[in-house]
C-alpha atoms as a PDB file:
ATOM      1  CA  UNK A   1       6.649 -11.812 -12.880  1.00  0.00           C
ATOM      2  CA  UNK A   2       8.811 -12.084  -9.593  1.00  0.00           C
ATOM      3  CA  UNK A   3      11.859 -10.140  -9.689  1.00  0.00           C
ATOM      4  CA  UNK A   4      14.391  -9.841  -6.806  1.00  0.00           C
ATOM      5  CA  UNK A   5      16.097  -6.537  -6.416  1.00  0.00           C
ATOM      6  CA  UNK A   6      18.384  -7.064  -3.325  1.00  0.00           C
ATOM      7  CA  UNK A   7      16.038  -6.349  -0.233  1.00  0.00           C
ATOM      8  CA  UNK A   8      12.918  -6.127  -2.528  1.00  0.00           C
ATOM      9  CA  UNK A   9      11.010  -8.788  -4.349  1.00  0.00           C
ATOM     10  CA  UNK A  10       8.991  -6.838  -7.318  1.00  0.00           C
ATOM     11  CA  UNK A  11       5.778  -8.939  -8.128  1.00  0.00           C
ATOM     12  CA  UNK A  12       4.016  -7.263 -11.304  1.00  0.00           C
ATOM     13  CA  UNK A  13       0.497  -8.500 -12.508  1.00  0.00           C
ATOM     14  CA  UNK A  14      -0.976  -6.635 -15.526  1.00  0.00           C
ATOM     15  CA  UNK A  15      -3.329  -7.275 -18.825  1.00  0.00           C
ATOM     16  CA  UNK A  16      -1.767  -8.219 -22.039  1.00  0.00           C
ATOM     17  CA  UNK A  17      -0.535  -4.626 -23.528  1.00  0.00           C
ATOM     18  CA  UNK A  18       0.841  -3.758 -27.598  1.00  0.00           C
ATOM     19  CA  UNK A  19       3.442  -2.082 -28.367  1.00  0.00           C
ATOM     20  CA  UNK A  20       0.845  -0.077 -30.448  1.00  0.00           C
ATOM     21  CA  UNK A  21      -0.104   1.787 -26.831  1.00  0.00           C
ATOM     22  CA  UNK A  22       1.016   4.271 -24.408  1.00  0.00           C
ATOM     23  CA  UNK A  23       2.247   1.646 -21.132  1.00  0.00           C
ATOM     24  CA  UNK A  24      -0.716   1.705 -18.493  1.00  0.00           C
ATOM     25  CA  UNK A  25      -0.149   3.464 -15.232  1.00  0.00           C
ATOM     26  CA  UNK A  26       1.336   1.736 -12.833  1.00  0.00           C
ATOM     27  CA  UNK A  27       0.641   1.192  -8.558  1.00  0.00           C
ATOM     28  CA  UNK A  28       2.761   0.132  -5.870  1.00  0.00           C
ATOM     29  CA  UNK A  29       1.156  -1.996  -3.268  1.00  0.00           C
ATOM     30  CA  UNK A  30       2.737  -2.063  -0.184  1.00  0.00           C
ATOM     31  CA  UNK A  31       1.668  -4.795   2.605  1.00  0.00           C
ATOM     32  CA  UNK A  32       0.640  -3.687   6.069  1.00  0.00           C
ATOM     33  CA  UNK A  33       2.644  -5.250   9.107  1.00  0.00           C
ATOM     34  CA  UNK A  34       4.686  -2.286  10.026  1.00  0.00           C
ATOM     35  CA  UNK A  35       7.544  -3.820   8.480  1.00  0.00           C
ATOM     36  CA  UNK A  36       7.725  -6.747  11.037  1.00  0.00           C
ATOM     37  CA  UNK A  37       5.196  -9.052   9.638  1.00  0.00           C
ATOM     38  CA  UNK A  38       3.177  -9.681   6.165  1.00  0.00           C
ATOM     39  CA  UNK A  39       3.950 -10.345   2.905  1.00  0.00           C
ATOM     40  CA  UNK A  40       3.367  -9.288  -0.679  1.00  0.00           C
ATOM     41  CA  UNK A  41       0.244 -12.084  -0.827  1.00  0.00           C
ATOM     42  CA  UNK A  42      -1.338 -10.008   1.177  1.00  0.00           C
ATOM     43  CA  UNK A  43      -2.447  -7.731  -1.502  1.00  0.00           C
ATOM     44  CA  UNK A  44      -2.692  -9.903  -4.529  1.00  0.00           C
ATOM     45  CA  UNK A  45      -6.213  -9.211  -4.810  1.00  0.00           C
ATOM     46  CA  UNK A  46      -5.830  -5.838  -4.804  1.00  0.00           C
ATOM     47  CA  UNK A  47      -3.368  -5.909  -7.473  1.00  0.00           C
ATOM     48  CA  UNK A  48      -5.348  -8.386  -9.613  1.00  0.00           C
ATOM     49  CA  UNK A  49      -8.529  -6.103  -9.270  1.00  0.00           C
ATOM     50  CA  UNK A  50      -6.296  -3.133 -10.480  1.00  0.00           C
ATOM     51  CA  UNK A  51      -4.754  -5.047 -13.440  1.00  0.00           C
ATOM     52  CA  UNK A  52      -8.295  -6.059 -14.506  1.00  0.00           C
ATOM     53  CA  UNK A  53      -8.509  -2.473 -15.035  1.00  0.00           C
ATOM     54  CA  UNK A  54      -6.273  -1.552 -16.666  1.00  0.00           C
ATOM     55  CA  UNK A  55      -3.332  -0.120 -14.841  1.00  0.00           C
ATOM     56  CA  UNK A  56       0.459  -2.056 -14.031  1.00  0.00           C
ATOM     57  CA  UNK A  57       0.011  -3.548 -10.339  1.00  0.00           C
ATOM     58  CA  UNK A  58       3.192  -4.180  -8.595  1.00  0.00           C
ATOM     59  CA  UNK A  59       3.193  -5.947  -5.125  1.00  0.00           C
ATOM     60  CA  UNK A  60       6.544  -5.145  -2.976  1.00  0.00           C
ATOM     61  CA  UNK A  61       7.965  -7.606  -0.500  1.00  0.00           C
ATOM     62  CA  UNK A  62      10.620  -6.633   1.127  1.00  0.00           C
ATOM     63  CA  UNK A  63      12.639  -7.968   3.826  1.00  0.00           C
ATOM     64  CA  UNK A  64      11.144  -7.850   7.559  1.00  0.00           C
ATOM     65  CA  UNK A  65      12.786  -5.637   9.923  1.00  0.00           C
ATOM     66  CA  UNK A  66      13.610  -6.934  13.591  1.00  0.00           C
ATOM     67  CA  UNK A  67      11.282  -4.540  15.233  1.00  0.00           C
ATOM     68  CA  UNK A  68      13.185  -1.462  15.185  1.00  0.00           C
ATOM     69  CA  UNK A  69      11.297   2.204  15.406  1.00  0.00           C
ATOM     70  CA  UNK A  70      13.235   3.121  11.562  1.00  0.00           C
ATOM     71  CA  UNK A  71      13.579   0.001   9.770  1.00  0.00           C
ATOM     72  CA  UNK A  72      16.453   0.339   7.331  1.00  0.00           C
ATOM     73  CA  UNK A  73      13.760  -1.705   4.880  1.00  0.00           C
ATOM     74  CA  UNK A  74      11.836   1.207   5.234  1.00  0.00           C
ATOM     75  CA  UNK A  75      14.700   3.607   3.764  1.00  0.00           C
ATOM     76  CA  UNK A  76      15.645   1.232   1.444  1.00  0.00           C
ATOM     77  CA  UNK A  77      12.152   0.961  -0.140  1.00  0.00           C
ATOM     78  CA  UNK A  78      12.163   4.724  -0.130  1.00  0.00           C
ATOM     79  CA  UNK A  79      15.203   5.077  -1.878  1.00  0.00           C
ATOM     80  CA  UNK A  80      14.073   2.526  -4.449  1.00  0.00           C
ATOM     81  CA  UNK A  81      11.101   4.787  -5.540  1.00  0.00           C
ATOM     82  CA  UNK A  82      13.218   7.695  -5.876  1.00  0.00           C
ATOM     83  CA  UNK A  83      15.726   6.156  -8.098  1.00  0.00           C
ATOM     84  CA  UNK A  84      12.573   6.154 -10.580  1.00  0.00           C
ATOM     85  CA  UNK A  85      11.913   9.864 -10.298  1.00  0.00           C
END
């Protein structure tokens, strides 16, 4: 599933779950590039390998930032996990 979410693009990969069972836990993968280059591809294994066991994996791409020290991708992908908590 590829959602997009403004500055974020959500890519979730998981197993086939019921609505019988508790929903698995879930991980974020964030790409390395410090914010200036990469994309979520870069850790589709990773998220694969964590789906085949069992938990939610959800790859974040986000928009690059033009090289500055604070990215404002940075605080926007920070304020998108805390909406959740």
């Amino acid at each position: 599933m590829r959602t997009k979410l403004g500055f974020l693009f959500i890519l979730a990969m998981a197993g086939v779950f019921s609505a019988q069972t508790p929903p698995p836990a879930a991980v974020l993968l964030f790409h390395g590039g410090g914010w200036v280059t990469g994309s979520a591809d870069w850790t589709f294994d990773e998220a694969r390998r964590f789906a085949a066991s069992g938990l939610a994996a959800v790859a974040i791409d986000y928009r690059l930032s033009a090289g500055k020290v604070t990215p404002i991708e940075f605080l926007k992908t920070r304020g998108f996990i805390n909406q959740g908590s």
